[in-house]
N, C-alpha and C. Protein backbone atom coordinates (compact mmCIF):
# COMPACT_ATOMS: atom_id res chain seq x y z
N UNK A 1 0.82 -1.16 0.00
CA UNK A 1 0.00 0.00 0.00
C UNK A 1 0.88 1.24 0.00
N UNK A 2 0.82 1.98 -0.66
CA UNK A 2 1.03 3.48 -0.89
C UNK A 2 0.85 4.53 0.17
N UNK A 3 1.69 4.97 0.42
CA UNK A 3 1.41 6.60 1.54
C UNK A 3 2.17 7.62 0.86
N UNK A 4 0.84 8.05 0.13
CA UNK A 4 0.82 9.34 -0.58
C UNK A 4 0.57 10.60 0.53
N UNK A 5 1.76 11.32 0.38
CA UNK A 5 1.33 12.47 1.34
C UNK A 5 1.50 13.82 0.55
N UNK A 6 0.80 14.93 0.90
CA UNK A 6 0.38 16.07 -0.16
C UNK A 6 -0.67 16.54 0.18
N UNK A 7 -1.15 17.35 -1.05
CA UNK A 7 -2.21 17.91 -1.05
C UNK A 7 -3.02 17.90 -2.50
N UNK A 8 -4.11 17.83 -2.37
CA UNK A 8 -4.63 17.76 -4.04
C UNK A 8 -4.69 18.90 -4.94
N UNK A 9 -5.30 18.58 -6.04
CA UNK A 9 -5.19 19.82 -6.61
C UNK A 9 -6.47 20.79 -6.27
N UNK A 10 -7.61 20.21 -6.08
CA UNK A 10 -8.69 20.73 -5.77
C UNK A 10 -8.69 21.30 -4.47
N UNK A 11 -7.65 20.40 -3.41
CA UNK A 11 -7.68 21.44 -1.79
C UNK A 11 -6.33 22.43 -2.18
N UNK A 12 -5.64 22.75 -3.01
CA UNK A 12 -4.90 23.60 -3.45
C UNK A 12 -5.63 25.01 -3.67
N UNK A 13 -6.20 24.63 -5.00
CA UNK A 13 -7.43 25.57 -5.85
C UNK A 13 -8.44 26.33 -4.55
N UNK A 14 -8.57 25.32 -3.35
CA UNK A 14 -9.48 26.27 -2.55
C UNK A 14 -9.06 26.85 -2.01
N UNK A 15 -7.73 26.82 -1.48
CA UNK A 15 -6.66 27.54 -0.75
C UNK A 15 -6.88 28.67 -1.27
N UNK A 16 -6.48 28.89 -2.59
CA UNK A 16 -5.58 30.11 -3.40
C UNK A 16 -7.59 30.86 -3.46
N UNK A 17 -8.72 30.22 -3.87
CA UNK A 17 -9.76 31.04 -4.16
C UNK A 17 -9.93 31.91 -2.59
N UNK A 18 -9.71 31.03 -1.27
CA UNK A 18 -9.94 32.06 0.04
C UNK A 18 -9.05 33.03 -0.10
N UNK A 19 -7.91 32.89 -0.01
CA UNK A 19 -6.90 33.91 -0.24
C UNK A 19 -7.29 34.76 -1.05
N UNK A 20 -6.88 34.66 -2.00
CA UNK A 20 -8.14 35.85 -3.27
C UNK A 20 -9.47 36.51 -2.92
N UNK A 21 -9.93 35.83 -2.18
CA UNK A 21 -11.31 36.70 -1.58
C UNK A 21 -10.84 37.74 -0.40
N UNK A 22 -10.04 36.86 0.54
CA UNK A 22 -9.66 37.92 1.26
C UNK A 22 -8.69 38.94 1.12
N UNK A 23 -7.65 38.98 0.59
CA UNK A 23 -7.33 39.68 -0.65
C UNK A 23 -8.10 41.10 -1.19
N UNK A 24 -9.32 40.55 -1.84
CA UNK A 24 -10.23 41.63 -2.40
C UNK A 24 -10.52 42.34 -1.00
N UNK A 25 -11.67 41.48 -0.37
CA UNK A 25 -11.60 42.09 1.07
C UNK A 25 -11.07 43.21 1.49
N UNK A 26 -9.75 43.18 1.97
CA UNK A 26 -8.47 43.94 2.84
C UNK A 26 -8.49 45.17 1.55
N UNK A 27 -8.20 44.54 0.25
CA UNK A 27 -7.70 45.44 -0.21
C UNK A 27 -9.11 46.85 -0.70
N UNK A 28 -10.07 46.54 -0.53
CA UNK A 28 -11.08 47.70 -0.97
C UNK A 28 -11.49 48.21 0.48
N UNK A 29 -11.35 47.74 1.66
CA UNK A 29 -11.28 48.37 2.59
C UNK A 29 -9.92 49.33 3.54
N UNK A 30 -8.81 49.05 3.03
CA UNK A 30 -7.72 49.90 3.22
C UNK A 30 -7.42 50.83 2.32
N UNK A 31 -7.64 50.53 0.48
CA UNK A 31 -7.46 51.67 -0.28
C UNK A 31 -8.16 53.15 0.31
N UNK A 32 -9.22 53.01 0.79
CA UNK A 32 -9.68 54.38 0.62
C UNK A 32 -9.07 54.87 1.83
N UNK A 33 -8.82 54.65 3.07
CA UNK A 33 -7.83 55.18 4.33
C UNK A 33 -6.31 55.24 3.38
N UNK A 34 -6.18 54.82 3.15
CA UNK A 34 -4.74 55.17 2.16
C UNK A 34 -4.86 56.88 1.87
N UNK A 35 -5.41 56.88 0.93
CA UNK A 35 -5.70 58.03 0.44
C UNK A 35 -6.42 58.91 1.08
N UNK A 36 -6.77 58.84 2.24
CA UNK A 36 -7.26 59.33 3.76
C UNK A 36 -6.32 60.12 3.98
N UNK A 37 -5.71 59.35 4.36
CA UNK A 37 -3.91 59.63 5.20
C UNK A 37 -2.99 60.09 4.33
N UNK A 38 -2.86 59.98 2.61
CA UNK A 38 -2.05 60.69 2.37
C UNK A 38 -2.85 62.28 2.03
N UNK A 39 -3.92 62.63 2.05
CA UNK A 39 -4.08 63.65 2.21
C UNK A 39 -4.17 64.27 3.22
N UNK A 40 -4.45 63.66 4.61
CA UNK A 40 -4.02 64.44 5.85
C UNK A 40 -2.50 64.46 6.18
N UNK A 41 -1.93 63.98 5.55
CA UNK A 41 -0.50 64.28 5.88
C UNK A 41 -0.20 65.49 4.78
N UNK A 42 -0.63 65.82 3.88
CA UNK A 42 -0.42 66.42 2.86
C UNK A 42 -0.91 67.79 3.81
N UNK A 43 -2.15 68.24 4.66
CA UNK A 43 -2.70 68.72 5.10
C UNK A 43 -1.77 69.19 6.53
N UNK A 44 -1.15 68.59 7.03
CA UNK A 44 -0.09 68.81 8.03
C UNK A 44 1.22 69.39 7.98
N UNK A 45 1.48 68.66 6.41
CA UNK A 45 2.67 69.61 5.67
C UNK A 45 2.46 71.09 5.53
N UNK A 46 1.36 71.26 4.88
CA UNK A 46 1.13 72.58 4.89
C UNK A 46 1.21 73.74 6.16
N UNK A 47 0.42 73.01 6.92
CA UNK A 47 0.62 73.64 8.52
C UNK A 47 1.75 74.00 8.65
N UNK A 48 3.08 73.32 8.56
CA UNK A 48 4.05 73.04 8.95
C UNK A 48 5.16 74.20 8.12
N UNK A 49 4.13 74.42 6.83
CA UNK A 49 5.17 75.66 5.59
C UNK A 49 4.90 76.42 6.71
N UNK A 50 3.16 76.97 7.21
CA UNK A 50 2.70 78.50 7.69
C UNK A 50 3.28 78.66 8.96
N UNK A 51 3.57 77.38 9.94
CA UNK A 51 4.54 77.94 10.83
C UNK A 51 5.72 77.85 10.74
N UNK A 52 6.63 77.29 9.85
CA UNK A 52 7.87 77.93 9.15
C UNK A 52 7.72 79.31 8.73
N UNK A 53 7.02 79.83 8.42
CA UNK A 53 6.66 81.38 7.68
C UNK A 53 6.45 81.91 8.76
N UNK A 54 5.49 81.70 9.45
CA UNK A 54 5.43 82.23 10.77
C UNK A 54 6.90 82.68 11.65
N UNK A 55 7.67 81.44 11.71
CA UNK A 55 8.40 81.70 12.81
C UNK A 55 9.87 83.01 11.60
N UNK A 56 9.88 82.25 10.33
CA UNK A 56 10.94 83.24 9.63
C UNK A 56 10.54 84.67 9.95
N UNK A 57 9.14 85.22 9.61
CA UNK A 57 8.70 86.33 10.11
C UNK A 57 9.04 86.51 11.56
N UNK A 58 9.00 85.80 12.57
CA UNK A 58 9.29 86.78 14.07
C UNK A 58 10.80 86.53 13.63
N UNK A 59 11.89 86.02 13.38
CA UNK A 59 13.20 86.11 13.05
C UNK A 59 13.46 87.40 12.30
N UNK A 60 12.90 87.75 11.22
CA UNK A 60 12.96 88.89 10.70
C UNK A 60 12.70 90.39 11.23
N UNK A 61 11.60 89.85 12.06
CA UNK A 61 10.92 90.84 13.00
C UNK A 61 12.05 91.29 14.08
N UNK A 62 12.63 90.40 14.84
CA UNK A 62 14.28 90.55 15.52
C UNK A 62 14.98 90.74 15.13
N UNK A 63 15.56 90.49 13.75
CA UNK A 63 16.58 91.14 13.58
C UNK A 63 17.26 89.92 13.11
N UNK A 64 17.03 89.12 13.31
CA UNK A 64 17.85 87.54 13.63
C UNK A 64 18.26 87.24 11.92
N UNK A 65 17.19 87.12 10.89
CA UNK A 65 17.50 86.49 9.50
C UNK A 65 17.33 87.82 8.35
N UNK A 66 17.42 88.09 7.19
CA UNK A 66 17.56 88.68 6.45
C UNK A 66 16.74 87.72 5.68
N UNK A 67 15.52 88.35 4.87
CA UNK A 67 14.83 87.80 3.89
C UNK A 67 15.70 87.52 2.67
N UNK A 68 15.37 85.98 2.19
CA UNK A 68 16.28 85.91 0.82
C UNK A 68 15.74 86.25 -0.22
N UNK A 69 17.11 86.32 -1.30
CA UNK A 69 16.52 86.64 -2.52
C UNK A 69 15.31 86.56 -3.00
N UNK A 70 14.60 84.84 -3.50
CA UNK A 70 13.40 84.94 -4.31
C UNK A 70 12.25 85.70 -3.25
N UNK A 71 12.39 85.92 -1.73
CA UNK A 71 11.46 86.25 -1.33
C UNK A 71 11.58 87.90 -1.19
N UNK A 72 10.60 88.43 -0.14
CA UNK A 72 10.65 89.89 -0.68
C UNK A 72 9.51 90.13 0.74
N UNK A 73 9.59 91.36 1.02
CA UNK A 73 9.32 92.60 1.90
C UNK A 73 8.71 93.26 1.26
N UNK A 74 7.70 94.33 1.54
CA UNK A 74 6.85 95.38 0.89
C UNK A 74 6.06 95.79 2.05
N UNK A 75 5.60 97.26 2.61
CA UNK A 75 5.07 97.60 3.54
C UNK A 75 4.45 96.81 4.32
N UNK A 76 3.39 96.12 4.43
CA UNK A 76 3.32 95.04 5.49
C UNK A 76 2.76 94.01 4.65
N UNK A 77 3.42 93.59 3.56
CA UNK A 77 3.42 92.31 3.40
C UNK A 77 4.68 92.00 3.16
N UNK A 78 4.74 90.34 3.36
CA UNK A 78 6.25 89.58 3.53
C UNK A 78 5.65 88.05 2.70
N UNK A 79 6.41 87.66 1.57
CA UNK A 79 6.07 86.87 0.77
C UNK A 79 7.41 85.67 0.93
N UNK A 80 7.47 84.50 1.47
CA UNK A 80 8.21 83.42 1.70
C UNK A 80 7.94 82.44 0.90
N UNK A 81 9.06 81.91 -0.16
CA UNK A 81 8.81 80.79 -0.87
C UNK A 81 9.33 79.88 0.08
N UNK A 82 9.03 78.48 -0.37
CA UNK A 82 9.36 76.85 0.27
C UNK A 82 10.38 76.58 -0.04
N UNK A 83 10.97 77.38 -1.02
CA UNK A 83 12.41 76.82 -1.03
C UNK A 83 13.13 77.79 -0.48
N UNK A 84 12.97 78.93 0.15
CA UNK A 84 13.33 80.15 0.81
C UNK A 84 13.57 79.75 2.53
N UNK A 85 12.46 78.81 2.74
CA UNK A 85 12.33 78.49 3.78
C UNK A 85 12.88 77.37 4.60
N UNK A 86 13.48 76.44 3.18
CA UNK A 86 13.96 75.31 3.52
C UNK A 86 15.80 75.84 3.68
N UNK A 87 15.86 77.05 3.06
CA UNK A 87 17.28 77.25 2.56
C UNK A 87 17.86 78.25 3.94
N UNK A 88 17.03 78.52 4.59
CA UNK A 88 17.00 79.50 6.10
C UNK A 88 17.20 78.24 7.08
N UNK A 89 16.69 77.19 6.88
CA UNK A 89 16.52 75.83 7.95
C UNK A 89 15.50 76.02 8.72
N UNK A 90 14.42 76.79 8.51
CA UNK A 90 13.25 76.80 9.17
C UNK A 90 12.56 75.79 9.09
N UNK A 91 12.62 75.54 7.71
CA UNK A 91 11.69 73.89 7.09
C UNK A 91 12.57 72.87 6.62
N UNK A 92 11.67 72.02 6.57
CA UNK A 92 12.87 71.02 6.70
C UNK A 92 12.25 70.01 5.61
N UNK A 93 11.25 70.37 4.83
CA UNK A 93 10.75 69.65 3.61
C UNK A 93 11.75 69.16 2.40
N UNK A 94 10.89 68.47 1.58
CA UNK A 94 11.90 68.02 0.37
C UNK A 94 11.67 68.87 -0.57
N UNK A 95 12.88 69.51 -1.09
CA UNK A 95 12.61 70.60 -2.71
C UNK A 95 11.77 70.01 -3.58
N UNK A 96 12.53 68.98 -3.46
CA UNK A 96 12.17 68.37 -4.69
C UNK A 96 10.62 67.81 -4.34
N UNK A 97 10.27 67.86 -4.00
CA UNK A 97 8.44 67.17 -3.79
C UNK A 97 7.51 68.49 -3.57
N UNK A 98 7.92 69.34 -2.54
CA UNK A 98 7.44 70.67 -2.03
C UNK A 98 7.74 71.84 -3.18
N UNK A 99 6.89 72.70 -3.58
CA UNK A 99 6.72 74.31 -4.05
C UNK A 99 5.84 75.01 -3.73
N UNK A 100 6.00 76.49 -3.49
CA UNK A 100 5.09 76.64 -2.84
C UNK A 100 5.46 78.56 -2.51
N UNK A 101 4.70 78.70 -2.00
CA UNK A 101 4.96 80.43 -1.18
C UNK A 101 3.69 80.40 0.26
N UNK A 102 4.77 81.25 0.64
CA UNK A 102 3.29 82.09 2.27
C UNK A 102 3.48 83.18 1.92
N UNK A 103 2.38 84.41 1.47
CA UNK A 103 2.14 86.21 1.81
C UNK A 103 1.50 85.76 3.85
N UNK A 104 1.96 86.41 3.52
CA UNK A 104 2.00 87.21 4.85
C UNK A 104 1.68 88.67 5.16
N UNK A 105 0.30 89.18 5.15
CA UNK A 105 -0.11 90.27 5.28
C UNK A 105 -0.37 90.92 6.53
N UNK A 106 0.05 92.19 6.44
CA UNK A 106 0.00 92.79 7.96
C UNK A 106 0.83 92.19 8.80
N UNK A 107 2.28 92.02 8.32
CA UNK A 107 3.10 90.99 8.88
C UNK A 107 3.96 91.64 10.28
N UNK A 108 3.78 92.78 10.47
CA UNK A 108 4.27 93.26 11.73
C UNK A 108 3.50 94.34 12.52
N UNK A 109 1.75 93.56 12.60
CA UNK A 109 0.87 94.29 13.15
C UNK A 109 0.36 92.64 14.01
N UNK A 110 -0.66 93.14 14.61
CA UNK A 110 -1.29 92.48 15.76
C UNK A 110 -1.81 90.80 15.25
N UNK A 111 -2.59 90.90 14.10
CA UNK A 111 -3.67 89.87 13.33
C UNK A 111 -2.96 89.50 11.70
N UNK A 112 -1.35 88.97 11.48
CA UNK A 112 -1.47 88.92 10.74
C UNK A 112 -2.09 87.66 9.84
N UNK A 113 -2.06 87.89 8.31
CA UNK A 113 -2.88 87.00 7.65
C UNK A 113 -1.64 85.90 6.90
N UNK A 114 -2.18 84.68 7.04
CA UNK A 114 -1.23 83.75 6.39
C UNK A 114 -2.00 83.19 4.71
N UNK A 115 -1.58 83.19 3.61
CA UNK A 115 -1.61 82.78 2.66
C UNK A 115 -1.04 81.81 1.80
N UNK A 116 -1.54 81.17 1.65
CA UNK A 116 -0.39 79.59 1.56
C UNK A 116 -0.55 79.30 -0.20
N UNK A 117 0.03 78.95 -0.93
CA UNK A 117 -0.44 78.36 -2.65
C UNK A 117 1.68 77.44 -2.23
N UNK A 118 0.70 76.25 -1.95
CA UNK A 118 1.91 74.76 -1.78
C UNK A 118 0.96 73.80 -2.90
N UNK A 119 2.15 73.03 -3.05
CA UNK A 119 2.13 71.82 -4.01
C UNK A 119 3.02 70.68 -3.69
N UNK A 120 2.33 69.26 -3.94
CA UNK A 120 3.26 68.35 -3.64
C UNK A 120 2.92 67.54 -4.91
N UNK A 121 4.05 67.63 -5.69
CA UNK A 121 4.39 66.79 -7.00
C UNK A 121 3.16 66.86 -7.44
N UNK A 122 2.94 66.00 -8.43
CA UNK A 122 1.25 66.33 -8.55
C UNK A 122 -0.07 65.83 -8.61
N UNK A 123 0.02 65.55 -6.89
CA UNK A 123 -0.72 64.82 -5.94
C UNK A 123 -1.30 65.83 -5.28
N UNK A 124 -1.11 66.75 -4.73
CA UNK A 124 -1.89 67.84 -3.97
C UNK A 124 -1.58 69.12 -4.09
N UNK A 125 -2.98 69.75 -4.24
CA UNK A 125 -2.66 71.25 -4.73
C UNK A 125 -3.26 72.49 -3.55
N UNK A 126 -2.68 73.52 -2.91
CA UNK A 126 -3.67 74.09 -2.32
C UNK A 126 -3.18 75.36 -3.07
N UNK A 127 -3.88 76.56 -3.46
CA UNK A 127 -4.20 77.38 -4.09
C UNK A 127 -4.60 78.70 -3.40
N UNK A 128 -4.36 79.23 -2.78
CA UNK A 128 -4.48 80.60 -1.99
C UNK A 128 -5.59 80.19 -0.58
N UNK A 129 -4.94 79.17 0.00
CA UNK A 129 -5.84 78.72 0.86
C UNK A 129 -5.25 79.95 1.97
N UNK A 130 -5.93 80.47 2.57
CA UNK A 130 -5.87 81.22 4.27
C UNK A 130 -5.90 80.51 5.30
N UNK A 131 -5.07 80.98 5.94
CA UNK A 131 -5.07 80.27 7.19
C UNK A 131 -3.47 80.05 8.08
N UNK A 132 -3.94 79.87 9.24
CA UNK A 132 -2.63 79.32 9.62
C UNK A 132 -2.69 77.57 9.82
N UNK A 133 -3.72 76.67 10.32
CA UNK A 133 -3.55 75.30 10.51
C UNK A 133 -4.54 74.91 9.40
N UNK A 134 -3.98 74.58 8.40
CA UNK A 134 -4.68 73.16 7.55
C UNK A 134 -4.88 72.28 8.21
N UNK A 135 -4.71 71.28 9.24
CA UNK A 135 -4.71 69.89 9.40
C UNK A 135 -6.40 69.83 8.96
N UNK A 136 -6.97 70.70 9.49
CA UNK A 136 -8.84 70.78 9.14
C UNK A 136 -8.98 71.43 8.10
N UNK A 137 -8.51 71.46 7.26
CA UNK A 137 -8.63 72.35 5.95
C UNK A 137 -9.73 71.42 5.00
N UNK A 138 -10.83 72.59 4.67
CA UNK A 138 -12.09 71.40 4.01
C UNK A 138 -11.81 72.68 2.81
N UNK A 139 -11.06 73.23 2.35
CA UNK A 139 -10.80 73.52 0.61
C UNK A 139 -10.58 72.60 -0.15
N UNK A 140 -10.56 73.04 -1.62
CA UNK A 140 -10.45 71.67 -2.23
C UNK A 140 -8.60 72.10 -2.51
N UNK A 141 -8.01 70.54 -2.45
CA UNK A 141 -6.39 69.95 -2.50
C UNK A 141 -6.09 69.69 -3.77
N UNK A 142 -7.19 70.29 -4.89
CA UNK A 142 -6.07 70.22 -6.22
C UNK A 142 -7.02 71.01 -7.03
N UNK A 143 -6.35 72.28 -6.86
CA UNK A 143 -6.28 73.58 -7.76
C UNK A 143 -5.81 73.46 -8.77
N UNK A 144 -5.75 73.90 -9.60
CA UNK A 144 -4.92 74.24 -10.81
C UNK A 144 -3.84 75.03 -11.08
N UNK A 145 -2.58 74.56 -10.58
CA UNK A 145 -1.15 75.47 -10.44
C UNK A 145 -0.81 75.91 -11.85
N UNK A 146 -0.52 77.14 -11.70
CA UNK A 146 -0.41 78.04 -13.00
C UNK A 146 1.03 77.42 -13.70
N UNK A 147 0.44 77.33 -14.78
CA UNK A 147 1.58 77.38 -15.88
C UNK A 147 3.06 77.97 -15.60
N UNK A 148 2.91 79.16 -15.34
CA UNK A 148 4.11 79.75 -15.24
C UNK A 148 4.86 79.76 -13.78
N UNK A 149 3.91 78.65 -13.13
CA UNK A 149 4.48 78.48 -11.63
C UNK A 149 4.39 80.03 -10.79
N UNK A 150 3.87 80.85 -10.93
CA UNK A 150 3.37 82.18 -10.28
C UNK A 150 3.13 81.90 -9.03
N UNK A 151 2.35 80.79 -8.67
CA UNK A 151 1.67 80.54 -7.29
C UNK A 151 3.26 80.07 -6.64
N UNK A 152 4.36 79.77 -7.30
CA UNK A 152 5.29 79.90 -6.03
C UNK A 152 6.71 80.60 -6.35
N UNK A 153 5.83 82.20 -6.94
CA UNK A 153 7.26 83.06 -7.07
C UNK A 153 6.39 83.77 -6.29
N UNK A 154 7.65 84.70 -5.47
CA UNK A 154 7.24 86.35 -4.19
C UNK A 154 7.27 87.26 -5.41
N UNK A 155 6.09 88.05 -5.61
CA UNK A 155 6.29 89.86 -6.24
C UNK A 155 5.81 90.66 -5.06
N UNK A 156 6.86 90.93 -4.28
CA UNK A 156 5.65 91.98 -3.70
C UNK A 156 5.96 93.78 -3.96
N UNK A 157 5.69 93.56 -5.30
CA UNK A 157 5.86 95.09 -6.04
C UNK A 157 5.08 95.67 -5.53
């Protein structure tokens, strides 16, 4: 007599069909938290430009940093690009993924205003959103960034 040991092909085949179901399963219930989370992190980044801008402004305000080149000063507005900000060590983002600017209006009075137009590659867009904390930001995350990249050059002619 024979002692065949194994598995058949048919208890194989049922193996691989559970797996595959659960599979589908997992995977249509985690995609959409995926994309949850990379837009609240996208949403935190941003936070994270306006208090970089924030804090370069009280530095400036002391005396402490000198606004750089692409950015710019004008009676009380103060316009900070993301790569301005990363190049001060305020921020600590990736160039290469991050573009972007903060105006900063009324920047050395009581209430000033934060203005944000950031981009991450081109996955998320925010577009003259206000504010200082995005993490709750219910604007919409993909604007239409100008052609000529405007939304992250400083004029403050």
């Amino acid at each position: 007599m024979k002692n065949n040991k194994g598995f058949t092909l048919i208890e194989l085949l049922a193996v691989i069909v559970v797996l595959a179901i659960v599979m589908v399963l997992a995977a249509t219930t985690v995609l959409p938290y995926m994309s949850s989370a990379r837009e609240n992190a996208f949403k935190v980044e941003a936070t994270n430009v306006v208090k970089a801008a924030e804090s370069a402004k009280d530095l400036y305000t002391l005396g402490q940093v000198t606004i750089p080149t692409n950015s710019c000063v004008s009676g009380t507005t103060m316009c900070l690009t993301v790569d301005e900000l990363i190049t001060l060590g305020i921020y600590d983002g990736d160039p290469n993924t991050f573009d972007g600017k903060v105006v900063i209006t009324n920047y050395n009075g009581n209430n000033p205003t934060y203005t944000l137009n950031l981009k991450k590659n081109t996955e998320f867009t925010i577009i003259d959103g206000t504010g200082k904390d995005y993490s709750k930001y219910t604007g919409s995350l993909t604007g239409t960034w100008p052609a000529d990249n405007s939304a992250s050059t400083c004029s403050c002619s």
